[in-house]
PDB file of N, CA and C in Angstrom:
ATOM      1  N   UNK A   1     -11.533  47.143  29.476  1.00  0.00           N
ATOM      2  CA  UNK A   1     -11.932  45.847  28.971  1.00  0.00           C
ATOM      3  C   UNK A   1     -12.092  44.907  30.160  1.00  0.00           C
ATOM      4  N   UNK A   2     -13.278  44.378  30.210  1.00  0.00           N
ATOM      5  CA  UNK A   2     -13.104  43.009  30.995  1.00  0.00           C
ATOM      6  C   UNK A   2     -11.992  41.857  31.308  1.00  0.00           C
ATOM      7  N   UNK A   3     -12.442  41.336  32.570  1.00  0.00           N
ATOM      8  CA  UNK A   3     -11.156  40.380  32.896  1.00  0.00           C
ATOM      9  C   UNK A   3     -11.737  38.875  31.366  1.00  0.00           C
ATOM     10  N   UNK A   4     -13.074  39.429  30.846  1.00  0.00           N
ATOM     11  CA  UNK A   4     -13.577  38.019  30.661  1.00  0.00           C
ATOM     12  C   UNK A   4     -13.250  37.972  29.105  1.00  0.00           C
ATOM     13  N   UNK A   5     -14.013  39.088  28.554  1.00  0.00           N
ATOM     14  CA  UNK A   5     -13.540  39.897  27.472  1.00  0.00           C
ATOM     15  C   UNK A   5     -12.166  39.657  27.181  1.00  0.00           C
ATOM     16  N   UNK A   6     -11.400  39.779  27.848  1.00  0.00           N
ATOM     17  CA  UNK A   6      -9.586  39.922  27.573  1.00  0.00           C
ATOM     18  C   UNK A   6      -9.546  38.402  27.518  1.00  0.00           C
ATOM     19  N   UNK A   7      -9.881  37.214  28.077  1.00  0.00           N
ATOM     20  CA  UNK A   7      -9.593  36.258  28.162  1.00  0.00           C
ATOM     21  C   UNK A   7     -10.366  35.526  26.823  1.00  0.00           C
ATOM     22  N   UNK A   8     -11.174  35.977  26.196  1.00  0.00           N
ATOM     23  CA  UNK A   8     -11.534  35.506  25.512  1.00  0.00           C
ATOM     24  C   UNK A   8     -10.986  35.729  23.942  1.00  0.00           C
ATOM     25  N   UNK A   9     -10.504  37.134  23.725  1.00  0.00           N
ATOM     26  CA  UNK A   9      -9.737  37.587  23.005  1.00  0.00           C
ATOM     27  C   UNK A   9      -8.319  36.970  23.367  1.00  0.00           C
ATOM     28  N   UNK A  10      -7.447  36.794  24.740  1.00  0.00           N
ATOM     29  CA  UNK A  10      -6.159  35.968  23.983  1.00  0.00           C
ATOM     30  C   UNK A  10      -6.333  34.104  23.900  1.00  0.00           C
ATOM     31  N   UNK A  11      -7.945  33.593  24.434  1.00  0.00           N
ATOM     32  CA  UNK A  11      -7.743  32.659  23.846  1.00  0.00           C
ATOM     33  C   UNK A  11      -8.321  31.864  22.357  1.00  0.00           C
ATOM     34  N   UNK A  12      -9.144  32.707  22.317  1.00  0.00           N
ATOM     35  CA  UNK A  12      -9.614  32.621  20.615  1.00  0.00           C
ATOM     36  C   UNK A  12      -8.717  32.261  20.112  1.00  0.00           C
ATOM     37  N   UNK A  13      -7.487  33.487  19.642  1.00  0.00           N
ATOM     38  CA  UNK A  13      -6.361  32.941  18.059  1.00  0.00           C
ATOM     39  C   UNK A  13      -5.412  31.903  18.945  1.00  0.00           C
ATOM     40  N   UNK A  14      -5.296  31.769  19.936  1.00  0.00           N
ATOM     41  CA  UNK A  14      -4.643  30.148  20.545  1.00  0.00           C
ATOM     42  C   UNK A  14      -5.355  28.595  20.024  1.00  0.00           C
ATOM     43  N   UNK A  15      -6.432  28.714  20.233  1.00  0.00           N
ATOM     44  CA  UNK A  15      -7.698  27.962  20.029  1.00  0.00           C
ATOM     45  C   UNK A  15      -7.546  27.779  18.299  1.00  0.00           C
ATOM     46  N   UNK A  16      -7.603  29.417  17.858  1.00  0.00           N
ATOM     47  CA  UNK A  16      -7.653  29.189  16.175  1.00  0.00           C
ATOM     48  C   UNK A  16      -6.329  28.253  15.753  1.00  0.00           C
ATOM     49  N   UNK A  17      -5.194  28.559  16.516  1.00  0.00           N
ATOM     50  CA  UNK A  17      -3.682  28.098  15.782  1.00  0.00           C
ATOM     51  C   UNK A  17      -3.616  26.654  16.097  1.00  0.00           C
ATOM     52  N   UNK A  18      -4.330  26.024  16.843  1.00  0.00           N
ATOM     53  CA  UNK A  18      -4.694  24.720  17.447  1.00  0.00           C
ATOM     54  C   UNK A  18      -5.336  23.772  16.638  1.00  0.00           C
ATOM     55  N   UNK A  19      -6.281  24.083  16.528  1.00  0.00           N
ATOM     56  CA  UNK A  19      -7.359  23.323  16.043  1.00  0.00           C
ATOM     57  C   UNK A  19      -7.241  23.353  14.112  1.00  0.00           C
ATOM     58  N   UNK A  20      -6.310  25.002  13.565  1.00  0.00           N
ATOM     59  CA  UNK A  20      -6.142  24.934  12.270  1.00  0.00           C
ATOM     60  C   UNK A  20      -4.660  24.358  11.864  1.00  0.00           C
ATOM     61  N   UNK A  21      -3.864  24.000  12.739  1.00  0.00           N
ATOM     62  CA  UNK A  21      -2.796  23.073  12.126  1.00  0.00           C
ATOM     63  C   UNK A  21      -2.707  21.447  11.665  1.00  0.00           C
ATOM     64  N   UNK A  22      -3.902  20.923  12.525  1.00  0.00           N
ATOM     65  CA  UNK A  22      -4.197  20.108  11.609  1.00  0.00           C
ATOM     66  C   UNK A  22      -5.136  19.232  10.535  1.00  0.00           C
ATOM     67  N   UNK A  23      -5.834  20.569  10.596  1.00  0.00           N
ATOM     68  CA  UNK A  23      -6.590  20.980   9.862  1.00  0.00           C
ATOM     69  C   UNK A  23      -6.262  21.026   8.106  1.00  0.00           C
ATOM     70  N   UNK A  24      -5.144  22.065   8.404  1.00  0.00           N
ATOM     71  CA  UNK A  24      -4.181  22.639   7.149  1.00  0.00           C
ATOM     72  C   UNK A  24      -3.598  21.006   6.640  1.00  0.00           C
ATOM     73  N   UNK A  25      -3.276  19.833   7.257  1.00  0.00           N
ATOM     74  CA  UNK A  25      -2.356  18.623   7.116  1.00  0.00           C
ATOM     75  C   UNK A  25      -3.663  18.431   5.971  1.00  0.00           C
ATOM     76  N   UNK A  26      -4.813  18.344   6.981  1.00  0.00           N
ATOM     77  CA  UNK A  26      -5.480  16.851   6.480  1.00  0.00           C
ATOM     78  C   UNK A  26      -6.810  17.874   4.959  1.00  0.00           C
ATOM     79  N   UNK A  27      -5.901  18.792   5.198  1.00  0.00           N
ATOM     80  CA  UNK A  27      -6.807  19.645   3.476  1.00  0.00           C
ATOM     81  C   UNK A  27      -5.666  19.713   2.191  1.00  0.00           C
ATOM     82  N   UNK A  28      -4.594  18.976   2.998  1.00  0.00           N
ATOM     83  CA  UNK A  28      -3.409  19.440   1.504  1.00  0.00           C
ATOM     84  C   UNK A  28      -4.400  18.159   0.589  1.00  0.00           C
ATOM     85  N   UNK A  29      -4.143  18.379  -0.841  1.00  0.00           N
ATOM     86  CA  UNK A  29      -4.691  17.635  -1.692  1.00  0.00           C
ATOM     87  C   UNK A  29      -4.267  16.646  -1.952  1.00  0.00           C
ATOM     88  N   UNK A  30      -2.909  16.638  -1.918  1.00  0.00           N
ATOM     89  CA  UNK A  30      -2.244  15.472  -2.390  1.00  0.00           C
ATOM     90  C   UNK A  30      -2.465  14.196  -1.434  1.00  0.00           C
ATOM     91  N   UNK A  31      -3.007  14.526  -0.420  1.00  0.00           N
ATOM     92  CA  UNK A  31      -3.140  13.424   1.229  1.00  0.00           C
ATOM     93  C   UNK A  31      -4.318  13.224   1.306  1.00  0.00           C
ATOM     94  N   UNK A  32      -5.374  14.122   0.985  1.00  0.00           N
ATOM     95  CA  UNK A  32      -7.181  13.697   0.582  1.00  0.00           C
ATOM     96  C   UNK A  32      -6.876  12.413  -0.548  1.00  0.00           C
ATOM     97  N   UNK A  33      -6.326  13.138  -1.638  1.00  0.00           N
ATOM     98  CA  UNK A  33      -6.427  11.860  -2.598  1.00  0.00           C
ATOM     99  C   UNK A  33      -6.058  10.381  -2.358  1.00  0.00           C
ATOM    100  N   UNK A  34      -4.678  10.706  -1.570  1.00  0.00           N
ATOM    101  CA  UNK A  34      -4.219   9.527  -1.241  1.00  0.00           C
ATOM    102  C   UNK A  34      -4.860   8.561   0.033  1.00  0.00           C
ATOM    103  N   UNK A  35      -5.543   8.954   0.897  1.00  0.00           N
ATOM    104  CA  UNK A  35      -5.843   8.634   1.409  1.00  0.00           C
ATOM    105  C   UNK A  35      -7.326   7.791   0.593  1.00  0.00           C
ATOM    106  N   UNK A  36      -8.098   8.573  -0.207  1.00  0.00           N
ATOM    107  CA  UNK A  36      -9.226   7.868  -0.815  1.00  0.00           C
ATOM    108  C   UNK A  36      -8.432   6.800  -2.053  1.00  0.00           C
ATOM    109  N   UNK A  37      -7.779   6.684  -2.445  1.00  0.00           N
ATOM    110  CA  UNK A  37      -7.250   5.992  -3.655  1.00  0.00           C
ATOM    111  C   UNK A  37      -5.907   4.762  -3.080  1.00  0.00           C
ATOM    112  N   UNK A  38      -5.222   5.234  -2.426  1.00  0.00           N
ATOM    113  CA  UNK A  38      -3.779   4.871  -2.281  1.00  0.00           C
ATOM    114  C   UNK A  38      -4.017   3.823  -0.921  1.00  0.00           C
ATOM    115  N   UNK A  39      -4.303   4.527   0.441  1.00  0.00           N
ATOM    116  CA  UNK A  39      -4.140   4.149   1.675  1.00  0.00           C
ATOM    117  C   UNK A  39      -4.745   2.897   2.191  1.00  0.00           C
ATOM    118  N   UNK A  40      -5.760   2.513   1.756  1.00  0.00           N
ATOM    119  CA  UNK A  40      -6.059   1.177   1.783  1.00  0.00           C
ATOM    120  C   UNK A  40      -5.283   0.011   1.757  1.00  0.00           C
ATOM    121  N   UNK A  41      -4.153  -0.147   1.023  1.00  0.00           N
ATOM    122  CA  UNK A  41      -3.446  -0.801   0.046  1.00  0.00           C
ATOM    123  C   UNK A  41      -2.222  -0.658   0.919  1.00  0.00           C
ATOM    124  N   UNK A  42      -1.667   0.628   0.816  1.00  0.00           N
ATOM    125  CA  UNK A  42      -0.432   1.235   0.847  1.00  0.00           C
ATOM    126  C   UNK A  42      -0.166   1.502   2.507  1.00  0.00           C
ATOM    127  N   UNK A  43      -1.152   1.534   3.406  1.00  0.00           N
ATOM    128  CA  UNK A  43      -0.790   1.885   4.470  1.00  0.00           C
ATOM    129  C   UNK A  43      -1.417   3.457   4.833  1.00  0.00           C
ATOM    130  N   UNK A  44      -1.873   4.261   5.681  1.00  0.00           N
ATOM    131  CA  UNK A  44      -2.387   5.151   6.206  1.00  0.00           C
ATOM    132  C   UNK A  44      -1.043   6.596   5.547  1.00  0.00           C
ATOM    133  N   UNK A  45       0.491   6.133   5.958  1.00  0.00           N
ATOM    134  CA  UNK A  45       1.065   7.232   5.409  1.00  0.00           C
ATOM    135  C   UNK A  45       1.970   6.081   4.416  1.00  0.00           C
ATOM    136  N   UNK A  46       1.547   5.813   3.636  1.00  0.00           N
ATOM    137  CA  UNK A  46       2.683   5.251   2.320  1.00  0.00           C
ATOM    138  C   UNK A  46       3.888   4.057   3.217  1.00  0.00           C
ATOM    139  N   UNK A  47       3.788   3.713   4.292  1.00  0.00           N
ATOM    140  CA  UNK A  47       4.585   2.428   5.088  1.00  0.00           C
ATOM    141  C   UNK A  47       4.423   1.568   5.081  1.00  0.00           C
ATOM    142  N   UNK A  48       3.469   1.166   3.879  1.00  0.00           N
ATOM    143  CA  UNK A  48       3.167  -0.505   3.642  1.00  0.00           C
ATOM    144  C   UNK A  48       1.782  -1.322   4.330  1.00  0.00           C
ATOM    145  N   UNK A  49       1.331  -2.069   3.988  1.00  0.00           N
ATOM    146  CA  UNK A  49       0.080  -2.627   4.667  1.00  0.00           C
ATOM    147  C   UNK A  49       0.164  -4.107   3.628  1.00  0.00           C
ATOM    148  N   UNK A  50      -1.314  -3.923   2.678  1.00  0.00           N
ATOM    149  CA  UNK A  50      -0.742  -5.117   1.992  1.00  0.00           C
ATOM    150  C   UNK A  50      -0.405  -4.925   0.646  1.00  0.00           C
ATOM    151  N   UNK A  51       0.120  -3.806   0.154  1.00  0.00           N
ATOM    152  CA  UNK A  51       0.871  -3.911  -0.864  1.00  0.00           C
ATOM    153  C   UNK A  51       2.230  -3.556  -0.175  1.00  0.00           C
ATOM    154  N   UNK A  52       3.214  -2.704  -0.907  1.00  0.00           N
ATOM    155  CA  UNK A  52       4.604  -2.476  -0.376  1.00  0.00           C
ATOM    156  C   UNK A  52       4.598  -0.957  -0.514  1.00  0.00           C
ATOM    157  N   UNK A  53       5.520  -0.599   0.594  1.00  0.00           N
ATOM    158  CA  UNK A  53       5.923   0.684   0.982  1.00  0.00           C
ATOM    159  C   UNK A  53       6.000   1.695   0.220  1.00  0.00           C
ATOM    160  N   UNK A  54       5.694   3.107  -0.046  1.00  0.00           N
ATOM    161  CA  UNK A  54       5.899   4.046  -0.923  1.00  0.00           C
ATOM    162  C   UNK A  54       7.127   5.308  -0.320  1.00  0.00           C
ATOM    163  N   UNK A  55       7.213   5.097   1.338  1.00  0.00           N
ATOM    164  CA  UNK A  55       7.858   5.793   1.706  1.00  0.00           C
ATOM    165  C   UNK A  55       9.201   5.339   2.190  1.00  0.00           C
ATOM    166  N   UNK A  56      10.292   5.408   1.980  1.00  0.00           N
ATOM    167  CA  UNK A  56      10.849   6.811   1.131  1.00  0.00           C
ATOM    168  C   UNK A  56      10.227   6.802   0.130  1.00  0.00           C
ATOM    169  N   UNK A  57      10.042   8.168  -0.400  1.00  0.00           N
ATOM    170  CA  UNK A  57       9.368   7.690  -2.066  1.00  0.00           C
ATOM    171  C   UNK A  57      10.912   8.303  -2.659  1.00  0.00           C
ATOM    172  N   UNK A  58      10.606   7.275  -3.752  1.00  0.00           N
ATOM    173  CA  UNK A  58      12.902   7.545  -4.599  1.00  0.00           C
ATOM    174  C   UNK A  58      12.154   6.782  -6.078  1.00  0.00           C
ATOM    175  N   UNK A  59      11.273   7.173  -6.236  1.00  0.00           N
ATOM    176  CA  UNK A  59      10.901   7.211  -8.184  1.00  0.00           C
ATOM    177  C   UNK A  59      10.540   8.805  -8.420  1.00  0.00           C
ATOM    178  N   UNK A  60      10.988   8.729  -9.833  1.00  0.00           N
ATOM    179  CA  UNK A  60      10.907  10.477 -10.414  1.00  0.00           C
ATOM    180  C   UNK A  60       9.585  10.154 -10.675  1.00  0.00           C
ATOM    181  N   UNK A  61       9.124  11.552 -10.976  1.00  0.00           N
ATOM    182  CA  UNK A  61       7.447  11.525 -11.551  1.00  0.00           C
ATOM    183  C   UNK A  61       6.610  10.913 -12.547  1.00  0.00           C
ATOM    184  N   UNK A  62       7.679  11.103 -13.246  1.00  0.00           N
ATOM    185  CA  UNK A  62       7.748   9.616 -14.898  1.00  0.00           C
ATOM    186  C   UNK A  62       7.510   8.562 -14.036  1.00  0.00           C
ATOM    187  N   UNK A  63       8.217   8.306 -13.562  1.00  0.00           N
ATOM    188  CA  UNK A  63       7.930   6.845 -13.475  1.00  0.00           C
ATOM    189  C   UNK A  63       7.021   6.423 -12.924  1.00  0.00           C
ATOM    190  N   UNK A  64       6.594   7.046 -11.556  1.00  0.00           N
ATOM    191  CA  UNK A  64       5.854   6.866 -10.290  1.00  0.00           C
ATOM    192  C   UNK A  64       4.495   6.931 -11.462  1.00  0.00           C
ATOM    193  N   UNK A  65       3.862   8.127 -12.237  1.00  0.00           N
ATOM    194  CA  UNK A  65       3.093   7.785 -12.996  1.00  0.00           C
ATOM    195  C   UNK A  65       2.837   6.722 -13.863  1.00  0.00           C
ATOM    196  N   UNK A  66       4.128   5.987 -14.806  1.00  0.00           N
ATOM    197  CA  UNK A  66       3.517   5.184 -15.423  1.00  0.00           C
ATOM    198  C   UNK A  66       3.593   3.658 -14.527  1.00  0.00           C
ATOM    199  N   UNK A  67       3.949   3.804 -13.323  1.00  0.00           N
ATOM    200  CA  UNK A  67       3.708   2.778 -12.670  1.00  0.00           C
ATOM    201  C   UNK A  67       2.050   2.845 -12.217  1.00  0.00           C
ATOM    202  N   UNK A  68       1.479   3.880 -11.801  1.00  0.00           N
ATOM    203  CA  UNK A  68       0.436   3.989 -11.530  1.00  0.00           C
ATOM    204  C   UNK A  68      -0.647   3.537 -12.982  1.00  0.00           C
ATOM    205  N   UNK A  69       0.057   4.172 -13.900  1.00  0.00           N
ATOM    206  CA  UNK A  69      -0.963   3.792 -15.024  1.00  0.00           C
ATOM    207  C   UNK A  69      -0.963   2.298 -15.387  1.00  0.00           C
ATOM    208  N   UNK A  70       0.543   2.023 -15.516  1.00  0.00           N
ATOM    209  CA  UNK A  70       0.782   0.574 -16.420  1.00  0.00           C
ATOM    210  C   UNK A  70       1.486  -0.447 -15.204  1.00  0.00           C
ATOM    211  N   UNK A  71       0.592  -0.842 -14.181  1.00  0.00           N
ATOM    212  CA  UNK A  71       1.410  -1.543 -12.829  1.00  0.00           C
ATOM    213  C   UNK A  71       2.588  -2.454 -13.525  1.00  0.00           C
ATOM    214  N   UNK A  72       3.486  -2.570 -12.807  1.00  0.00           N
ATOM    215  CA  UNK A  72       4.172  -3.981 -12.865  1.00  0.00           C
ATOM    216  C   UNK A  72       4.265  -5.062 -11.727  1.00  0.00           C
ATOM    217  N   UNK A  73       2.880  -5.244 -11.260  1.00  0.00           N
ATOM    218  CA  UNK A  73       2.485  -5.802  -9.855  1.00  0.00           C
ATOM    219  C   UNK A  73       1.133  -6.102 -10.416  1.00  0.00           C
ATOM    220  N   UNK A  74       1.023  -6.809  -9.120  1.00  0.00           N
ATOM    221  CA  UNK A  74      -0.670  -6.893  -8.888  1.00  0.00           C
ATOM    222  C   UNK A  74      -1.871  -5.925  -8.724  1.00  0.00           C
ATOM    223  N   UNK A  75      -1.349  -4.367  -8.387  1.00  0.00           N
ATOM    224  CA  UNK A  75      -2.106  -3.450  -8.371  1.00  0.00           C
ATOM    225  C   UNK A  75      -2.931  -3.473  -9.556  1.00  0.00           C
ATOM    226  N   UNK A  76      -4.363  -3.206  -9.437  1.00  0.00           N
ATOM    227  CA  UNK A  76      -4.588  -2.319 -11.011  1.00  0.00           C
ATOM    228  C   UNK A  76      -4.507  -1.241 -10.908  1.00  0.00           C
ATOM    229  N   UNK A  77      -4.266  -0.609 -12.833  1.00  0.00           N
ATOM    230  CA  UNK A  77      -4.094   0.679 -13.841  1.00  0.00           C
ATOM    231  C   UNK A  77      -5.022   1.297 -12.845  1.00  0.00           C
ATOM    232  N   UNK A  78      -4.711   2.521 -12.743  1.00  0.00           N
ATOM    233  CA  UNK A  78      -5.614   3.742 -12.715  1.00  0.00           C
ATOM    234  C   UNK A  78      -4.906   4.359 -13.725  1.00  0.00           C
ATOM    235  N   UNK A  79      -6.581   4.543 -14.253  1.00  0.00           N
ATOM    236  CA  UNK A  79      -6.438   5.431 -15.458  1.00  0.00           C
ATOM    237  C   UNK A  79      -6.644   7.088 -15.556  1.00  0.00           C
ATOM    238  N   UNK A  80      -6.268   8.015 -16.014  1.00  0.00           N
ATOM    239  CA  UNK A  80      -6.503   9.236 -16.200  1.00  0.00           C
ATOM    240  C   UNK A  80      -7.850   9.519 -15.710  1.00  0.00           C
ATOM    241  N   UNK A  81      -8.702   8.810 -16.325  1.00  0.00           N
ATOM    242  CA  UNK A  81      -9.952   9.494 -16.335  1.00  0.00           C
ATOM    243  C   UNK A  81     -10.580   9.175 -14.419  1.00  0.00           C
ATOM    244  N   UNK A  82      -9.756   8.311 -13.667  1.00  0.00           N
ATOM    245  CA  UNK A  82     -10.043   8.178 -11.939  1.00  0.00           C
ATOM    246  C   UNK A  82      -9.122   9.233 -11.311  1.00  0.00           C
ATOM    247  N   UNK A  83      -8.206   9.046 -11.660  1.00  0.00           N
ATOM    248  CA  UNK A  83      -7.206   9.915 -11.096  1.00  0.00           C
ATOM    249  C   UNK A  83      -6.469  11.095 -12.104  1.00  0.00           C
ATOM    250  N   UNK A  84      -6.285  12.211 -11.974  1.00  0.00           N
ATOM    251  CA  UNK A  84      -5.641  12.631 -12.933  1.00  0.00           C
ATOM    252  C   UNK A  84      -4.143  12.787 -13.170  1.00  0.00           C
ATOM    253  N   UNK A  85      -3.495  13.247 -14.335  1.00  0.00           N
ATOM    254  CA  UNK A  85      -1.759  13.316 -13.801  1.00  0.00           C
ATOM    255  C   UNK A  85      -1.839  14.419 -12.984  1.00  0.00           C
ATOM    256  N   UNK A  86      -2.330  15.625 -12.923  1.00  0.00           N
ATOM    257  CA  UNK A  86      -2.060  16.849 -11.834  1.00  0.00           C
ATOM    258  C   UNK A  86      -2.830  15.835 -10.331  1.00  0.00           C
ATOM    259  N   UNK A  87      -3.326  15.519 -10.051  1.00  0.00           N
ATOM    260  CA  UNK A  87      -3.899  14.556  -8.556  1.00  0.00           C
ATOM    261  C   UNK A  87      -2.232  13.548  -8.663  1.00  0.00           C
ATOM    262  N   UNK A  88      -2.177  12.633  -9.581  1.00  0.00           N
ATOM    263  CA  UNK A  88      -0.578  11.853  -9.281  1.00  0.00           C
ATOM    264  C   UNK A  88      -0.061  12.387  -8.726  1.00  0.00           C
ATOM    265  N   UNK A  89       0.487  13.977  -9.385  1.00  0.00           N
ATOM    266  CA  UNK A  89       1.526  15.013  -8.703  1.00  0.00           C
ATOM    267  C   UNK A  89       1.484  15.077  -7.255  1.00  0.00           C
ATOM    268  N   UNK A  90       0.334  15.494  -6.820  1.00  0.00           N
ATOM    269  CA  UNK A  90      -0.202  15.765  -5.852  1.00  0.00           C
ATOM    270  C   UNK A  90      -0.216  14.958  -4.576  1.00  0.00           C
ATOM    271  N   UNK A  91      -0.228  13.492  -5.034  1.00  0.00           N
ATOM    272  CA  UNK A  91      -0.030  12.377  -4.090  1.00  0.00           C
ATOM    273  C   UNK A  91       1.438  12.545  -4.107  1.00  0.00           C
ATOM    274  N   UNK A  92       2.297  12.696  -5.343  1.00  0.00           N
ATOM    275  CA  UNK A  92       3.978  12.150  -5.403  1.00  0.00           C
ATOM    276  C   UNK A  92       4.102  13.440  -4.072  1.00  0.00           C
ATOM    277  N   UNK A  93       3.751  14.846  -4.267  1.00  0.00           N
ATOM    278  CA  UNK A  93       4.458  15.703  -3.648  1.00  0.00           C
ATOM    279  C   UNK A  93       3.917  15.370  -2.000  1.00  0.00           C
ATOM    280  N   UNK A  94       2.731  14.743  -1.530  1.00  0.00           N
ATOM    281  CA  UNK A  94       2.530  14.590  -0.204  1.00  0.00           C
ATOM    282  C   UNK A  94       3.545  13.082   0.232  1.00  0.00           C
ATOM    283  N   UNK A  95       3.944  12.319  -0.696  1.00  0.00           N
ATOM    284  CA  UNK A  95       4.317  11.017  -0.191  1.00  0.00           C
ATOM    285  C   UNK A  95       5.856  11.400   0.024  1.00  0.00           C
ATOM    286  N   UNK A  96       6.089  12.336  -0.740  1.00  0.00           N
ATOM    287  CA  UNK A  96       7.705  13.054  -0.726  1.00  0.00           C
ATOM    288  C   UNK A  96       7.694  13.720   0.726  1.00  0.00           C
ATOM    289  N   UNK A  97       6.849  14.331   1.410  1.00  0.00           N
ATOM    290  CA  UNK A  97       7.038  15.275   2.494  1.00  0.00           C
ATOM    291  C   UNK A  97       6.711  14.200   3.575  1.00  0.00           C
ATOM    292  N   UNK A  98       6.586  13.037   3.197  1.00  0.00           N
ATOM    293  CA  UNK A  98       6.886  12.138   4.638  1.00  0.00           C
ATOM    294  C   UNK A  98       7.749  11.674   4.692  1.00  0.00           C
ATOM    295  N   UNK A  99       8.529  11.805   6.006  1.00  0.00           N
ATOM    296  CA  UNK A  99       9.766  10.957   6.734  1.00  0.00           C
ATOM    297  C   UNK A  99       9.434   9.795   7.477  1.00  0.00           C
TER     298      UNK A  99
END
Protein backbone atom coordinates (compact mmCIF):
# COMPACT_ATOMS: atom_id res chain seq x y z
CA UNK A 1 0.00 0.00 0.00
CA UNK A 2 1.10 3.47 -0.54
CA UNK A 3 2.58 5.97 1.88
CA UNK A 4 -0.47 8.15 0.36
CA UNK A 5 -3.08 5.54 0.15
CA UNK A 6 -2.41 4.61 3.93
CA UNK A 7 -2.72 8.20 4.85
CA UNK A 8 -5.72 8.65 3.39
CA UNK A 9 -7.38 5.61 4.77
CA UNK A 10 -6.30 6.55 8.56
CA UNK A 11 -7.45 9.97 7.92
CA UNK A 12 -10.83 9.59 6.39
CA UNK A 13 -12.74 7.84 9.63
CA UNK A 14 -10.77 10.71 11.83
CA UNK A 15 -12.22 13.34 9.51
CA UNK A 16 -15.63 11.15 9.53
CA UNK A 17 -15.69 11.13 13.67
CA UNK A 18 -15.04 14.97 13.46
CA UNK A 19 -17.11 16.53 11.38
CA UNK A 20 -20.17 13.73 12.42
CA UNK A 21 -20.27 14.65 16.14
CA UNK A 22 -21.67 17.61 15.62
CA UNK A 23 -23.49 16.89 13.22
CA UNK A 24 -25.35 14.05 15.32
CA UNK A 25 -26.08 17.37 18.13
CA UNK A 26 -27.56 19.59 15.65
CA UNK A 27 -29.97 16.49 13.87
CA UNK A 28 -31.42 15.36 17.35
CA UNK A 29 -35.11 16.49 16.85
CA UNK A 30 -35.94 17.75 19.83
CA UNK A 31 -33.08 20.84 19.22
CA UNK A 32 -34.22 21.37 15.32
CA UNK A 33 -37.60 22.06 16.78
CA UNK A 34 -36.53 24.08 19.41
CA UNK A 35 -34.43 26.00 17.88
CA UNK A 36 -37.24 26.92 15.00
CA UNK A 37 -40.13 27.46 17.62
CA UNK A 38 -38.57 28.05 21.15
CA UNK A 39 -35.00 29.87 20.68
CA UNK A 40 -35.88 33.13 19.61
CA UNK A 41 -37.64 33.90 22.79
CA UNK A 42 -35.95 31.50 25.08
CA UNK A 43 -32.37 31.94 24.28
CA UNK A 44 -30.15 29.72 21.74
CA UNK A 45 -29.93 26.75 24.57
CA UNK A 46 -33.13 27.40 26.89
CA UNK A 47 -30.87 30.33 29.25
CA UNK A 48 -33.16 33.02 28.78
CA UNK A 49 -33.12 36.00 26.29
CA UNK A 50 -36.40 37.81 26.37
CA UNK A 51 -38.63 35.54 27.83
CA UNK A 52 -37.28 33.45 31.00
CA UNK A 53 -35.03 30.55 31.32
CA UNK A 54 -36.07 26.91 30.56
CA UNK A 55 -32.84 25.51 31.77
CA UNK A 56 -32.72 23.70 34.42
CA UNK A 57 -35.80 22.38 33.02
CA UNK A 58 -37.76 21.01 36.66
CA UNK A 59 -41.57 20.84 35.11
CA UNK A 60 -42.93 17.19 34.42
CA UNK A 61 -44.28 16.72 30.91
CA UNK A 62 -47.90 17.54 31.97
CA UNK A 63 -47.17 20.47 32.76
CA UNK A 64 -44.40 21.79 30.51
CA UNK A 65 -47.18 20.86 27.83
CA UNK A 66 -50.07 22.54 29.12
CA UNK A 67 -47.97 25.48 29.72
CA UNK A 68 -47.06 25.42 26.16
CA UNK A 69 -50.66 25.00 25.15
CA UNK A 70 -52.52 27.23 27.79
CA UNK A 71 -49.48 30.02 28.67
CA UNK A 72 -49.69 31.63 31.97
CA UNK A 73 -47.48 34.54 30.59
CA UNK A 74 -47.26 36.56 27.77
CA UNK A 75 -46.16 33.81 25.44
CA UNK A 76 -48.78 32.64 22.96
CA UNK A 77 -50.72 28.96 22.87
CA UNK A 78 -49.13 26.76 20.51
CA UNK A 79 -51.48 24.64 19.49
CA UNK A 80 -51.30 20.91 18.48
CA UNK A 81 -51.87 21.44 15.10
CA UNK A 82 -47.97 23.86 15.02
CA UNK A 83 -46.34 21.80 17.22
CA UNK A 84 -47.23 18.40 18.15
CA UNK A 85 -47.34 16.62 21.77
CA UNK A 86 -44.66 13.91 20.39
CA UNK A 87 -42.32 17.36 18.97
CA UNK A 88 -43.18 18.91 22.93
CA UNK A 89 -41.57 15.61 24.07
CA UNK A 90 -38.90 16.08 21.99
CA UNK A 91 -37.99 19.67 22.91
CA UNK A 92 -38.72 18.59 26.92
CA UNK A 93 -36.13 15.62 26.31
CA UNK A 94 -33.36 18.04 24.48
CA UNK A 95 -33.94 20.96 27.14
CA UNK A 96 -33.48 18.12 29.90
CA UNK A 97 -29.95 17.05 28.41
CA UNK A 98 -28.66 20.59 28.93
CA UNK A 99 -26.51 21.58 31.84
Amino acid sequence: MSKGLLAICVALPIAAAIWTVPGAAADEPGQRIYAERCSRCHGAEGRGGNAPRLVPFEWSDTRALDLIRRPECDMPPIPASEVSDAEVAQIITYLRSLK
